[in-house]
C-alpha atoms as a PDB file:
ATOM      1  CA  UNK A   1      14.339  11.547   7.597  1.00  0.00           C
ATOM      2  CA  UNK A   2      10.670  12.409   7.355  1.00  0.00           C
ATOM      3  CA  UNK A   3       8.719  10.567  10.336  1.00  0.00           C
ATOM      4  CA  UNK A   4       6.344   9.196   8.470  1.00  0.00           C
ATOM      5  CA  UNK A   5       8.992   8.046   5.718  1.00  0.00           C
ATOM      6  CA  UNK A   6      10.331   6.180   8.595  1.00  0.00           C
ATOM      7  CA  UNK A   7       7.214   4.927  10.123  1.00  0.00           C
ATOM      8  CA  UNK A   8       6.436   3.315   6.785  1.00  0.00           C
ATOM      9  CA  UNK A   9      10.093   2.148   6.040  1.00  0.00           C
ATOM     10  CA  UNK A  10      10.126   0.288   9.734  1.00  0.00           C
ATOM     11  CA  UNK A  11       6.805  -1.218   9.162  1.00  0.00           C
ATOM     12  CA  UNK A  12       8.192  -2.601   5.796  1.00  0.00           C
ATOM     13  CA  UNK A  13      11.619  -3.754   7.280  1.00  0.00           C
ATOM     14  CA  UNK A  14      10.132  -6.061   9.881  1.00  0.00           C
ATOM     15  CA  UNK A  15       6.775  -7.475   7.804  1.00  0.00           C
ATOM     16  CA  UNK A  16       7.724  -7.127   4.831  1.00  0.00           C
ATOM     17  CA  UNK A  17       6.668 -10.795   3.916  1.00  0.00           C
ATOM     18  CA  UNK A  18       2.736  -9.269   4.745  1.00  0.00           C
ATOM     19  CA  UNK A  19       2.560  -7.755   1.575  1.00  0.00           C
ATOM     20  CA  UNK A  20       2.952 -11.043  -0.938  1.00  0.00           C
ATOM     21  CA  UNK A  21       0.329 -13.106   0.880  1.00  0.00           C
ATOM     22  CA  UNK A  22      -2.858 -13.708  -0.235  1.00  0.00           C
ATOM     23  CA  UNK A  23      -3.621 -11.506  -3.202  1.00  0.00           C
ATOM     24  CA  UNK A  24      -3.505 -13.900  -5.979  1.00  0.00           C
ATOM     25  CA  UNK A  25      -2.675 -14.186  -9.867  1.00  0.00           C
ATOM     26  CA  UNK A  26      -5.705 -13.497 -12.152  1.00  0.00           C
ATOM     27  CA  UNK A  27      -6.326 -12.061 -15.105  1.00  0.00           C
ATOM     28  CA  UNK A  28      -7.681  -8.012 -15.352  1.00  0.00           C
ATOM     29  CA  UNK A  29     -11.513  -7.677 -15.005  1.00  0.00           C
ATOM     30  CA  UNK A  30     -13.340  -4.922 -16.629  1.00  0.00           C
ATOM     31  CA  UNK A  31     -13.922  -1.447 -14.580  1.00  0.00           C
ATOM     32  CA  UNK A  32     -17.814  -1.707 -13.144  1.00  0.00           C
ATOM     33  CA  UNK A  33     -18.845   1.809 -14.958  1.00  0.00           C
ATOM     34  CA  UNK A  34     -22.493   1.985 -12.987  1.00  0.00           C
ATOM     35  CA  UNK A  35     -22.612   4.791 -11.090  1.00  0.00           C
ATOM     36  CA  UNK A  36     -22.096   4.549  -7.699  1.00  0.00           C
ATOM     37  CA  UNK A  37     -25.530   5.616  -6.426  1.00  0.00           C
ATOM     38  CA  UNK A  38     -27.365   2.946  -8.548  1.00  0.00           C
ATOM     39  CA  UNK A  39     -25.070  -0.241  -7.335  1.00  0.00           C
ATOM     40  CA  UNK A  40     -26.338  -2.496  -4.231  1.00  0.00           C
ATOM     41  CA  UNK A  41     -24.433  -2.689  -1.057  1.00  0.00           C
ATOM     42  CA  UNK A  42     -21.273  -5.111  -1.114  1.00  0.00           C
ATOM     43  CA  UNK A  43     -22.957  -5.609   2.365  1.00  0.00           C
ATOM     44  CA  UNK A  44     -25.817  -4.687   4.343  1.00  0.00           C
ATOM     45  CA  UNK A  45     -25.553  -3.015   7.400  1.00  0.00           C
ATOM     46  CA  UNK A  46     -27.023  -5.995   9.415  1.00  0.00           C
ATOM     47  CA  UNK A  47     -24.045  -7.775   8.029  1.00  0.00           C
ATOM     48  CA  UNK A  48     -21.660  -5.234   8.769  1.00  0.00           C
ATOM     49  CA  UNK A  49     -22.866  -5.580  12.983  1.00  0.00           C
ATOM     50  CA  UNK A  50     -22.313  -9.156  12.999  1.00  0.00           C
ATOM     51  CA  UNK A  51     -19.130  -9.051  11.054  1.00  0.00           C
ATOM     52  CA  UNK A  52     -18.384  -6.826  14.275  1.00  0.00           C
ATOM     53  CA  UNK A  53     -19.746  -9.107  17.161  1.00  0.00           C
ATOM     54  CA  UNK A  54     -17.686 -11.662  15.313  1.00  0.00           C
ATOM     55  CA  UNK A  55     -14.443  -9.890  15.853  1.00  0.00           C
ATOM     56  CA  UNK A  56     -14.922  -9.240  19.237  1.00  0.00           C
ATOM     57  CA  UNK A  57     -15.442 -12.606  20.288  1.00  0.00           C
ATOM     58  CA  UNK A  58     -12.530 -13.809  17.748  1.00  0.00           C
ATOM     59  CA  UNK A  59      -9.954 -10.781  18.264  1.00  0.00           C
ATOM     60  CA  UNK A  60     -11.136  -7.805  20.443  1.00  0.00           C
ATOM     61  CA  UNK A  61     -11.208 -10.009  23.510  1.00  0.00           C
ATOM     62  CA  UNK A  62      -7.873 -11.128  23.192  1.00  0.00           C
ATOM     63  CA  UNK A  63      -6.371  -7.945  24.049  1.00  0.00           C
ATOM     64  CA  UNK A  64      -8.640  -5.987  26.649  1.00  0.00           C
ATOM     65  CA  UNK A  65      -6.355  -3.658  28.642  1.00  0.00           C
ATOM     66  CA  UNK A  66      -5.479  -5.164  32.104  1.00  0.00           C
ATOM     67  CA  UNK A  67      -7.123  -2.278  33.511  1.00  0.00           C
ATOM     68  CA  UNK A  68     -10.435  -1.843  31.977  1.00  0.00           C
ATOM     69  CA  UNK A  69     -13.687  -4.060  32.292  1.00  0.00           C
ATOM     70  CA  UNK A  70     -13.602  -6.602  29.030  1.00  0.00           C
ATOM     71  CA  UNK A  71     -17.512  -6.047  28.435  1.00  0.00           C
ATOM     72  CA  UNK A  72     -17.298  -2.096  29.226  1.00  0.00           C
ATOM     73  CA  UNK A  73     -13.990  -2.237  26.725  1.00  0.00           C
ATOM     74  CA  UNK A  74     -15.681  -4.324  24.069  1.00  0.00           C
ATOM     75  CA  UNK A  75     -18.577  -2.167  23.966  1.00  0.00           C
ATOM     76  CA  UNK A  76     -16.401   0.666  22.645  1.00  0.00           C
ATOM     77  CA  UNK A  77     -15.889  -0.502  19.033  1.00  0.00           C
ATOM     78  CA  UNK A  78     -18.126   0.190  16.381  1.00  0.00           C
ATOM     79  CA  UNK A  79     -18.141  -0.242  12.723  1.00  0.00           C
ATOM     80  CA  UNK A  80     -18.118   2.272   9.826  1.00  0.00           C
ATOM     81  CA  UNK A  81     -19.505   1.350   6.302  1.00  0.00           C
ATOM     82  CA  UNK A  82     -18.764   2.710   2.899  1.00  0.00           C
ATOM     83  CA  UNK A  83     -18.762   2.000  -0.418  1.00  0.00           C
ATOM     84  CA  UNK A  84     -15.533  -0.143  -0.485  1.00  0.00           C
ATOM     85  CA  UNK A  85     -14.350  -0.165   2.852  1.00  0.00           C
ATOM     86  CA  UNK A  86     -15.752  -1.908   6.447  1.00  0.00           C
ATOM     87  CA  UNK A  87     -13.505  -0.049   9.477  1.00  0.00           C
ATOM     88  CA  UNK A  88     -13.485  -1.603  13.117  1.00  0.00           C
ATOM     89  CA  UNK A  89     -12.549   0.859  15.253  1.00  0.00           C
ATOM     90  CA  UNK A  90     -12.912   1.909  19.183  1.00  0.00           C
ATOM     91  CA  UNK A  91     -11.480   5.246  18.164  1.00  0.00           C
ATOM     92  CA  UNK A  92     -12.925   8.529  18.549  1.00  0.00           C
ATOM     93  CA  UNK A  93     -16.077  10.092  16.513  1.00  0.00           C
ATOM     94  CA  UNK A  94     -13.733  11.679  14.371  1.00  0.00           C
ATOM     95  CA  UNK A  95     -12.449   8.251  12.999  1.00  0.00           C
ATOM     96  CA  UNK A  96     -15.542   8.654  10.596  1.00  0.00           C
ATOM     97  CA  UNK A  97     -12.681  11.056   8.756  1.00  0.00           C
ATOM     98  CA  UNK A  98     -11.087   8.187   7.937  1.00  0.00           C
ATOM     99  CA  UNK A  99     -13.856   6.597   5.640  1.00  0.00           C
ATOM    100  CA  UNK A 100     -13.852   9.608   3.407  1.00  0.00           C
ATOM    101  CA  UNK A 101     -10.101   9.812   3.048  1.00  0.00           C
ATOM    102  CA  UNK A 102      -9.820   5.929   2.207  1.00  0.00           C
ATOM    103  CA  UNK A 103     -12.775   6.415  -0.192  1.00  0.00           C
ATOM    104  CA  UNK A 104     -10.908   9.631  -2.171  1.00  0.00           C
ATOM    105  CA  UNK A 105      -8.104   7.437  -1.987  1.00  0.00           C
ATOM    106  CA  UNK A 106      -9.738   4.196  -3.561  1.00  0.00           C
ATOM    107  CA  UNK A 107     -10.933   6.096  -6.257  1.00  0.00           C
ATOM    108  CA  UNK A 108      -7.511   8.037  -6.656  1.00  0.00           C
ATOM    109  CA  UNK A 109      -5.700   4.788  -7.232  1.00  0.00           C
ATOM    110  CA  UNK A 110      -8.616   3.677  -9.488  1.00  0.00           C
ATOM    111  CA  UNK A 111      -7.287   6.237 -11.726  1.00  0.00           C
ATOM    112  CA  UNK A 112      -3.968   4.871 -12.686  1.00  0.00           C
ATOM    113  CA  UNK A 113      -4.903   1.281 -11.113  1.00  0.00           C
ATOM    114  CA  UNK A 114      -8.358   0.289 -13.639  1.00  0.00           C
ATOM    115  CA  UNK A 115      -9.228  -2.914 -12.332  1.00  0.00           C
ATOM    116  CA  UNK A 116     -12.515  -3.956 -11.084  1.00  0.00           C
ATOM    117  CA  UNK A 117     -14.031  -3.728  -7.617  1.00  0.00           C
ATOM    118  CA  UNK A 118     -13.820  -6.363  -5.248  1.00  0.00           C
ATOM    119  CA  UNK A 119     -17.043  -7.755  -4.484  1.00  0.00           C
ATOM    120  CA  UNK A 120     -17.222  -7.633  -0.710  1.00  0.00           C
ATOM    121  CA  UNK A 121     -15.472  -4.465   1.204  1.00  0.00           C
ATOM    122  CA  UNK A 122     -11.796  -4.021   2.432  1.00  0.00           C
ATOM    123  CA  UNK A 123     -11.116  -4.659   5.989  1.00  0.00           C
ATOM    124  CA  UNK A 124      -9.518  -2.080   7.672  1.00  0.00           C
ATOM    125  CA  UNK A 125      -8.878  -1.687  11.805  1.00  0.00           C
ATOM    126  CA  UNK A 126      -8.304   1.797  13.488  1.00  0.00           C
ATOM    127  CA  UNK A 127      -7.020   0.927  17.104  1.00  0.00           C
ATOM    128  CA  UNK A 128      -7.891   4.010  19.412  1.00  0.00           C
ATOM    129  CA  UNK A 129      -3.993   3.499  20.671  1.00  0.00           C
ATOM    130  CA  UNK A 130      -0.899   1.934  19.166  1.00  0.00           C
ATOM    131  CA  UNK A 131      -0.563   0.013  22.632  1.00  0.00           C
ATOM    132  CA  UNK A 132      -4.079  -2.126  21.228  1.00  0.00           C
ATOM    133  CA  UNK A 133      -3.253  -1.684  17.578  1.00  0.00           C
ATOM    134  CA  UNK A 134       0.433  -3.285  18.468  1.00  0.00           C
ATOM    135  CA  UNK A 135      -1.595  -6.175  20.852  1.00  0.00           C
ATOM    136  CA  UNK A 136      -3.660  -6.932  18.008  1.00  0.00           C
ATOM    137  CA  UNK A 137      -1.654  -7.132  14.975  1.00  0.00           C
ATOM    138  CA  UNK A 138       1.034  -9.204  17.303  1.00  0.00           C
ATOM    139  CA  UNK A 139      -1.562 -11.534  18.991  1.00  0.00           C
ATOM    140  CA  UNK A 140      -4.182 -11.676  16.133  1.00  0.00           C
ATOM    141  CA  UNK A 141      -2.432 -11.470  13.494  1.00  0.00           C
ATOM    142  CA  UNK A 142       1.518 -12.545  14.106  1.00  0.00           C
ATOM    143  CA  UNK A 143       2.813  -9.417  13.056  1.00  0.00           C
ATOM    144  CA  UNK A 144       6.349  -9.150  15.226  1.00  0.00           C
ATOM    145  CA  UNK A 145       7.054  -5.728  14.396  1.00  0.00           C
ATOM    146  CA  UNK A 146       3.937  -4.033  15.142  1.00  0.00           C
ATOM    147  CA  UNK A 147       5.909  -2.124  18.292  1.00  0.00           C
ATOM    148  CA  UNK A 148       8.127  -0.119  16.115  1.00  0.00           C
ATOM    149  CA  UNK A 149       5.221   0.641  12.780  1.00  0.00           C
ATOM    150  CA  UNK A 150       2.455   3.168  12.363  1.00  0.00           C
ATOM    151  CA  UNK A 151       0.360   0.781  10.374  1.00  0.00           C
ATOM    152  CA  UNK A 152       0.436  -2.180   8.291  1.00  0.00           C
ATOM    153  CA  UNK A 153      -1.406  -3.987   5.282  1.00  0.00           C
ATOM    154  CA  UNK A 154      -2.015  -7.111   3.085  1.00  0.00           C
ATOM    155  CA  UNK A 155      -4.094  -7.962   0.590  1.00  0.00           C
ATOM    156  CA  UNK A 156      -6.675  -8.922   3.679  1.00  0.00           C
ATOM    157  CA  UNK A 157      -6.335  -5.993   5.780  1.00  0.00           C
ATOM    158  CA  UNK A 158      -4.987  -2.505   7.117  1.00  0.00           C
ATOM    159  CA  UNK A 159      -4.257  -2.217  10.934  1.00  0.00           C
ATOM    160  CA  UNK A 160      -3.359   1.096  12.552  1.00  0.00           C
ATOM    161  CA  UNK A 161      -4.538   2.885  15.670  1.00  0.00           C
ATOM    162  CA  UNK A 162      -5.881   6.345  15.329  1.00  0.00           C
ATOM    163  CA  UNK A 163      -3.713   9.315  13.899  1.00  0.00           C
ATOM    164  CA  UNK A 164      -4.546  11.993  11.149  1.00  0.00           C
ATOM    165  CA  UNK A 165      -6.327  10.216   8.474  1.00  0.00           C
ATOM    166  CA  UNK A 166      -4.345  12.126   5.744  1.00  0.00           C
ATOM    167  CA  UNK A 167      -0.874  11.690   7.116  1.00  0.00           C
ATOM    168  CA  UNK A 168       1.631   9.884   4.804  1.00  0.00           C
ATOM    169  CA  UNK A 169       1.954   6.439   6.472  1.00  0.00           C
ATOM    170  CA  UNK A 170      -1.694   6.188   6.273  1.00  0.00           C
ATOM    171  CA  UNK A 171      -2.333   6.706   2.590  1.00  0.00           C
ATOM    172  CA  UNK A 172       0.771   4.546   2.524  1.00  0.00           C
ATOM    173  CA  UNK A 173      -0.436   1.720   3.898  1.00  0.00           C
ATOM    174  CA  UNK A 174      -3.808   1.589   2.974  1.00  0.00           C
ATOM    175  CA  UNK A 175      -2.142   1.622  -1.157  1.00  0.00           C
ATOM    176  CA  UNK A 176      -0.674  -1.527  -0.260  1.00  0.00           C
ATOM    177  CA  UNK A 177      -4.370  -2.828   1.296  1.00  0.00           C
ATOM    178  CA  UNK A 178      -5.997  -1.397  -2.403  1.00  0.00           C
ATOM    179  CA  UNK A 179      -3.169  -2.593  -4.523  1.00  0.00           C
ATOM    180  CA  UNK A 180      -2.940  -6.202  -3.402  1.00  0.00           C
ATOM    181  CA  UNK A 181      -6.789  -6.983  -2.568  1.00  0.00           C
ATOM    182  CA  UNK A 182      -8.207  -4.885  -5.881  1.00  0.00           C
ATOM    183  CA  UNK A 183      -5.808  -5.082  -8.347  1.00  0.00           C
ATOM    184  CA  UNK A 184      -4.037  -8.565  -7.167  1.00  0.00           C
ATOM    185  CA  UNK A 185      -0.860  -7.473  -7.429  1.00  0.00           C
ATOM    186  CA  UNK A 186       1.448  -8.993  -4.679  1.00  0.00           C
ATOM    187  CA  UNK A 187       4.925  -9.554  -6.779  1.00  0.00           C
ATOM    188  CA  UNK A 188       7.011  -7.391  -8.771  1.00  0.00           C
ATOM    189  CA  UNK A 189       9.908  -6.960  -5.855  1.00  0.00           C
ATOM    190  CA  UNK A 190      10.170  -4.532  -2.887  1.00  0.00           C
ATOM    191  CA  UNK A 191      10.903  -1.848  -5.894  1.00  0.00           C
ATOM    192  CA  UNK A 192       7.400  -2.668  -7.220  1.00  0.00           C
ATOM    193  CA  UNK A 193       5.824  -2.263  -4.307  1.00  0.00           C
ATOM    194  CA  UNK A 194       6.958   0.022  -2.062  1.00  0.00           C
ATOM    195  CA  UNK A 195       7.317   2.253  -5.039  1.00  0.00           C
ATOM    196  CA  UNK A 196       3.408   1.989  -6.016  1.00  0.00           C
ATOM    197  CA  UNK A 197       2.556   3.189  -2.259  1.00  0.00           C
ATOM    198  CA  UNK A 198       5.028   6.301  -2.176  1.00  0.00           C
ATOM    199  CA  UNK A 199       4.347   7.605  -5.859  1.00  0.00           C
ATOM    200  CA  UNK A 200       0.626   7.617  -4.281  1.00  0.00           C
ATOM    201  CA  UNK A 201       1.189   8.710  -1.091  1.00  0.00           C
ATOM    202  CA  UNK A 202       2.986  11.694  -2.615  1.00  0.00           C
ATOM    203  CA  UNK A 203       0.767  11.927  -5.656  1.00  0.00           C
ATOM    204  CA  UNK A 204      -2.332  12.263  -3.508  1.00  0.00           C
ATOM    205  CA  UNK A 205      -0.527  15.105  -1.107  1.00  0.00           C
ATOM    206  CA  UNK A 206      -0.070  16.717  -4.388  1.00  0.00           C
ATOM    207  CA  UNK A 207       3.729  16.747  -4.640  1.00  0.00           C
ATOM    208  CA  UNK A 208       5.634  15.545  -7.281  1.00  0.00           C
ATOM    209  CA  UNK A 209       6.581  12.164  -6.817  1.00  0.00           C
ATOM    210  CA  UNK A 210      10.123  12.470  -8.600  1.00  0.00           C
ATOM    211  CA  UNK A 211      11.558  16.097  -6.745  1.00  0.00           C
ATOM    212  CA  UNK A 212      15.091  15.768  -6.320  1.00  0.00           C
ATOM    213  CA  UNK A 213      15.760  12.579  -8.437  1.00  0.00           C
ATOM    214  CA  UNK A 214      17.324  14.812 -10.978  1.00  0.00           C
ATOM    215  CA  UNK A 215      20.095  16.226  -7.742  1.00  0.00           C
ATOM    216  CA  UNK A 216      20.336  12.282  -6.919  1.00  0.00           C
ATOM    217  CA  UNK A 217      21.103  10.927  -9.993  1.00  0.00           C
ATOM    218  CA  UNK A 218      23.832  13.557 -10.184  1.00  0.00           C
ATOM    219  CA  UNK A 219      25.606  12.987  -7.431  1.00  0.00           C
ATOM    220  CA  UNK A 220      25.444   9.522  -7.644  1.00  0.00           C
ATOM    221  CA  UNK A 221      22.997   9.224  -4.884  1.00  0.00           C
ATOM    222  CA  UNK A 222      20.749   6.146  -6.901  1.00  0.00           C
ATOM    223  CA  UNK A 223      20.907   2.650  -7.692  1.00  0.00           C
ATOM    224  CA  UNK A 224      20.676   1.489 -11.337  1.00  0.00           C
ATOM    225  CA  UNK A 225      17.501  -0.317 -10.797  1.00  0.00           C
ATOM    226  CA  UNK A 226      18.983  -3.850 -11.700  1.00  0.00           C
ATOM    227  CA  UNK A 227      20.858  -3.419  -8.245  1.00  0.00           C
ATOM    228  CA  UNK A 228      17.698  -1.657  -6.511  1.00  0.00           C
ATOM    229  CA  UNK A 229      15.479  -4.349  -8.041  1.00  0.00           C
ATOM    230  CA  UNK A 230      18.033  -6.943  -6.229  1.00  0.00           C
ATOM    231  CA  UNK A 231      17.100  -5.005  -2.735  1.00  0.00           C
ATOM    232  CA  UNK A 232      14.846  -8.204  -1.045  1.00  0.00           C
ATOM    233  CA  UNK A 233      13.654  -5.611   0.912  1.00  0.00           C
ATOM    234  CA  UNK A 234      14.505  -1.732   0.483  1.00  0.00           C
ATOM    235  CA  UNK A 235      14.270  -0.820   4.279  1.00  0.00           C
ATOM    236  CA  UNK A 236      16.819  -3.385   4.854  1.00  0.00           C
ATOM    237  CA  UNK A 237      19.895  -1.167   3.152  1.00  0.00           C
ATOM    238  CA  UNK A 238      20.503   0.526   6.230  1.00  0.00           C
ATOM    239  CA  UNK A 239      21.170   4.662   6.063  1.00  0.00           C
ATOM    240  CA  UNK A 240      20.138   4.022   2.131  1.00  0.00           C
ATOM    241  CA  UNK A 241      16.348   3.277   2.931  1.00  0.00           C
ATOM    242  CA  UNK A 242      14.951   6.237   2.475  1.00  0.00           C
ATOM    243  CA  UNK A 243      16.593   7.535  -0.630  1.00  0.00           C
ATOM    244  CA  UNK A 244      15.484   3.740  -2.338  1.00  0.00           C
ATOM    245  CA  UNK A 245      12.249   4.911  -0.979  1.00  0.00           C
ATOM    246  CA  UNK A 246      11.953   7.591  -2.941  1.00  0.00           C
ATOM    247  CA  UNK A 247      13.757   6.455  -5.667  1.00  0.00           C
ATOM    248  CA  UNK A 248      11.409   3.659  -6.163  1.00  0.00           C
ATOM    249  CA  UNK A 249       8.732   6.071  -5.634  1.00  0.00           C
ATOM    250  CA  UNK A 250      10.004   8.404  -8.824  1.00  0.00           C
ATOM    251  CA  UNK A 251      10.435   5.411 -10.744  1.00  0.00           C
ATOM    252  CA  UNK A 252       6.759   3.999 -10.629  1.00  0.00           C
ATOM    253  CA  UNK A 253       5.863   7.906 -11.654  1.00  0.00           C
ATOM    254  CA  UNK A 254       7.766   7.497 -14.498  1.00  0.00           C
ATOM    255  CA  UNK A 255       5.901   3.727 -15.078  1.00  0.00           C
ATOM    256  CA  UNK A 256       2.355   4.965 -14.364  1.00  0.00           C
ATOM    257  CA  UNK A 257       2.752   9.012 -16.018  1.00  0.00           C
ATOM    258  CA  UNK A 258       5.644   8.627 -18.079  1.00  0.00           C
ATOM    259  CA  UNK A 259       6.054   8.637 -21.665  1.00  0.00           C
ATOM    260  CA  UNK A 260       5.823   5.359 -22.007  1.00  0.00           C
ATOM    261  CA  UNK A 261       2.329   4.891 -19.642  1.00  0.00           C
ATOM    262  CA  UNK A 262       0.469   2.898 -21.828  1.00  0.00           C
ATOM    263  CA  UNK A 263       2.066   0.041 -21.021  1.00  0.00           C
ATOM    264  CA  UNK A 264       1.065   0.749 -17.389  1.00  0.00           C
ATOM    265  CA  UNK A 265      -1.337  -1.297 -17.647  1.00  0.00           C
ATOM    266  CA  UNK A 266      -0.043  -4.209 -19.518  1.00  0.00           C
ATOM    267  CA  UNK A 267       2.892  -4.601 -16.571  1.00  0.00           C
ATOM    268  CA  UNK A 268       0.721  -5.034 -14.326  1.00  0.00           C
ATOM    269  CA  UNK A 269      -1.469  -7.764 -15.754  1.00  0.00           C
ATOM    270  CA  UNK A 270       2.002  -9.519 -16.295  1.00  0.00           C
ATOM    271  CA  UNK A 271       2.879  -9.150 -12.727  1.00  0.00           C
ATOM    272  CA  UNK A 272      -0.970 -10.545 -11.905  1.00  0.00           C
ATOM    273  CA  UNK A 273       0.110 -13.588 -14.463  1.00  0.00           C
ATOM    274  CA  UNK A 274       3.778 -13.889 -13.101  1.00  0.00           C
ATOM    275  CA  UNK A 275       2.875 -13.121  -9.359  1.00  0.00           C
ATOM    276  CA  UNK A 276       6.864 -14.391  -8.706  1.00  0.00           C
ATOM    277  CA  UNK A 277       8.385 -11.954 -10.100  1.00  0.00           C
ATOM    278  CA  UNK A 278      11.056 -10.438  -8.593  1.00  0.00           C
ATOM    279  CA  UNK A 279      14.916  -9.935  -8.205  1.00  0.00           C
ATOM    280  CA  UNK A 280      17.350  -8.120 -10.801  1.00  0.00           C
ATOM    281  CA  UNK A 281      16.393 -10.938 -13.398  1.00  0.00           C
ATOM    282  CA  UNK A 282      12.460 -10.938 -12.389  1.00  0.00           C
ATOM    283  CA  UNK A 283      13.187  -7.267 -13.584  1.00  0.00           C
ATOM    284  CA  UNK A 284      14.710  -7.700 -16.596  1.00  0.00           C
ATOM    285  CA  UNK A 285      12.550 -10.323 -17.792  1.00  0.00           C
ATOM    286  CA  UNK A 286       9.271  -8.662 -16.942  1.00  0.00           C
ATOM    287  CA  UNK A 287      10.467  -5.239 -18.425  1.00  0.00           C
ATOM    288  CA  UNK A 288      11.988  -6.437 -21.555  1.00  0.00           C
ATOM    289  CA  UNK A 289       8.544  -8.291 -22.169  1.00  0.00           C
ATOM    290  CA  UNK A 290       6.397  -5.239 -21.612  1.00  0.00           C
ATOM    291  CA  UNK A 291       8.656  -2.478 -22.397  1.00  0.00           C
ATOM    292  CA  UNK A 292      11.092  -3.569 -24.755  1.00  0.00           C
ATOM    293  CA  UNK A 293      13.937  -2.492 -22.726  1.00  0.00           C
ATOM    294  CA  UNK A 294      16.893  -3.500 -21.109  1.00  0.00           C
ATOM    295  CA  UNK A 295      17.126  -2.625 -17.240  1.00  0.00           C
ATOM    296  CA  UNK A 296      20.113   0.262 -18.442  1.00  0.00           C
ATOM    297  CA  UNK A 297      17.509   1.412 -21.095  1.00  0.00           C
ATOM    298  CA  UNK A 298      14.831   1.784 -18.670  1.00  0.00           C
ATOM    299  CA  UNK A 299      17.246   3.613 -16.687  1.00  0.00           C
ATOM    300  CA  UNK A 300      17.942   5.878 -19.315  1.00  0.00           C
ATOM    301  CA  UNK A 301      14.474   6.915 -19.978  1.00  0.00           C
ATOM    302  CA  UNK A 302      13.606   7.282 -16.214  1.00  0.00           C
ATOM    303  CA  UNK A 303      16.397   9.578 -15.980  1.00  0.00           C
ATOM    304  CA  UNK A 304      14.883  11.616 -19.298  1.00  0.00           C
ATOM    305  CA  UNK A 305      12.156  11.556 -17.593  1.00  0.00           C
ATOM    306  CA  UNK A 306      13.137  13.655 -14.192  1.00  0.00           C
ATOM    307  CA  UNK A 307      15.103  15.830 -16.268  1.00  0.00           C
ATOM    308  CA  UNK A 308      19.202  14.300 -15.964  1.00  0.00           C
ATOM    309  CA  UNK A 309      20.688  14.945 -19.358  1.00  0.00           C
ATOM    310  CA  UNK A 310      24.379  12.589 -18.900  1.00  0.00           C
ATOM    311  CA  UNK A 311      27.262  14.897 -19.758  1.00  0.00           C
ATOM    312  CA  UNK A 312      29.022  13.769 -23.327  1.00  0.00           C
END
């Protein structure tokens, strides 16, 4: 199993509850079309250094290393600005690699996700070790599994301590940070979800989100997706959790690319209306409102899709 693959699936499998917090229902806002270089701020810089003192005090304390000096250790993190994001880190110089690869990947999902901007800038924390990223997400912010993840999000946050900024758990995570805060999107199932993060984690690596679905589907290595859609949580199916993975992954290609993508966009804003979606019937009710299909239909055409012509 790919490392990251399983870095992400672990992270899932113990928080998965993270993910359907506090992005709420709402209805879709028009795209802000001004160009970047003519809009103001989300926040000032001054802002941005108190936001910071104000996390020390409130978090960064909490989990100075036994063996360092708290003010010497607290003196450490800085804070990076950019057009959508605000990063605390205490990480190296080259964390600043890590604003431009969020910000190519905000305006990747943008593509296929058109909703508008949030007014004031996603959180995100870059720990310079997993030993402070795992005190902080477990002390701050009550995540259990922190220990065994690479990273985590919700629609408030991302947390992760310092690693490439392109690898896969990364541009994993922070989808789940752009899709719950920007487009308020926090239902739809585990499918849903944890498909939407690995069609753009592979997407944005430039593979093809659906290789070897055709082979799967063959073999009978797939769920229909009214018994993946039942999955509470698609890390929790044991040796199975990476192929529903990557399943889900080939499915949202098919949702977002497929022949039938303009009504992309329209799922979506029913998920945003119906934010409890979810289950096998969640499924069926939301697709058979958008698409017109049954859950076997949809199956069909996903299957068309990758390329598996059924023997007759």
């Amino acid at each position: 199993m790919n490392p990251a693959m399983l870095a992400a699936i672990r992270a899932w499998a113990v928080g998965s509850l993270l993910l359907f917090s506090a992005a709420g229902p709402g209805l879709a806002a028009p795209v802000d079309e001004t160009p970047k270089k003519d809009r103001p701020p989300r926040i000032t810089r001054d802002e941005a250094e108190r936001m910071l003192e104000e996390e020390k005090a409130a978090a960064f304390s909490q989990i100075v290393p036994r063996s360092q000096n708290p003010k010497r250790y607290l003196r450490g993190y800085r804070v990076i600005l950019s057009d959508h994001f605000v990063i605390f880190t205490n990480g190296p110089r080259t964390t600043l690699r890590f604003r431009d690869t969020l910000e190519k990947l905000y305006d990747f999902v943008k593509k296929y996700y058109p909703y508008a901007d949030e007014s004031r800038p996603l959180k995100c924390y870059i720990f310079k070790s997993h030993d402070e990223y795992f005190a902080y997400s477990e002390k701050i912010r009550g995540f259990r599994g922190a220990r065994g993840s690479a990273g985590h999000a919700t629609a408030e946050y991302y947390a992760t301590f310092y690693q490439s900024p392109t690898a896969d758990v990364v541009i994993h995570e922070a989808t789940h940070l752009i899709v719950n805060a920007v487009c308020r999107v926090n239902g739809g199932g585990s499918w849903f979800q944890e498909g939407t993060a690995v069609f753009m984690e592979r997407h944005f690596a430039g593979l093809d989100p659906s290789a070897g679905q055709r082979s799967h589907i063959r073999y009978g290595r797939y769920y229909p997706l009214r018994q993946l859609a039942a999955l509470p949580v698609l890390a929790a199916d044991g040796r199975n959790a990476a192929r529903n993975y990557a399943q889900a992954g080939s499915l949202m290609d098919f949702m977002v690319r497929g022949p039938h993508r303009e009504k992309f966009k329209d799922y979506m804003d029913y998920l945003r209306k119906h934010p409890m979606t979810h289950g096998a019937a969640g499924a069926e009710k939301s697709i058979r409102e958008v698409y017109g299909m049954s859950l076997e239909e949809f199956d069909a055409a996903w299957m068309e899709h990758v390329g598996y012509k059924p023997k007759r």
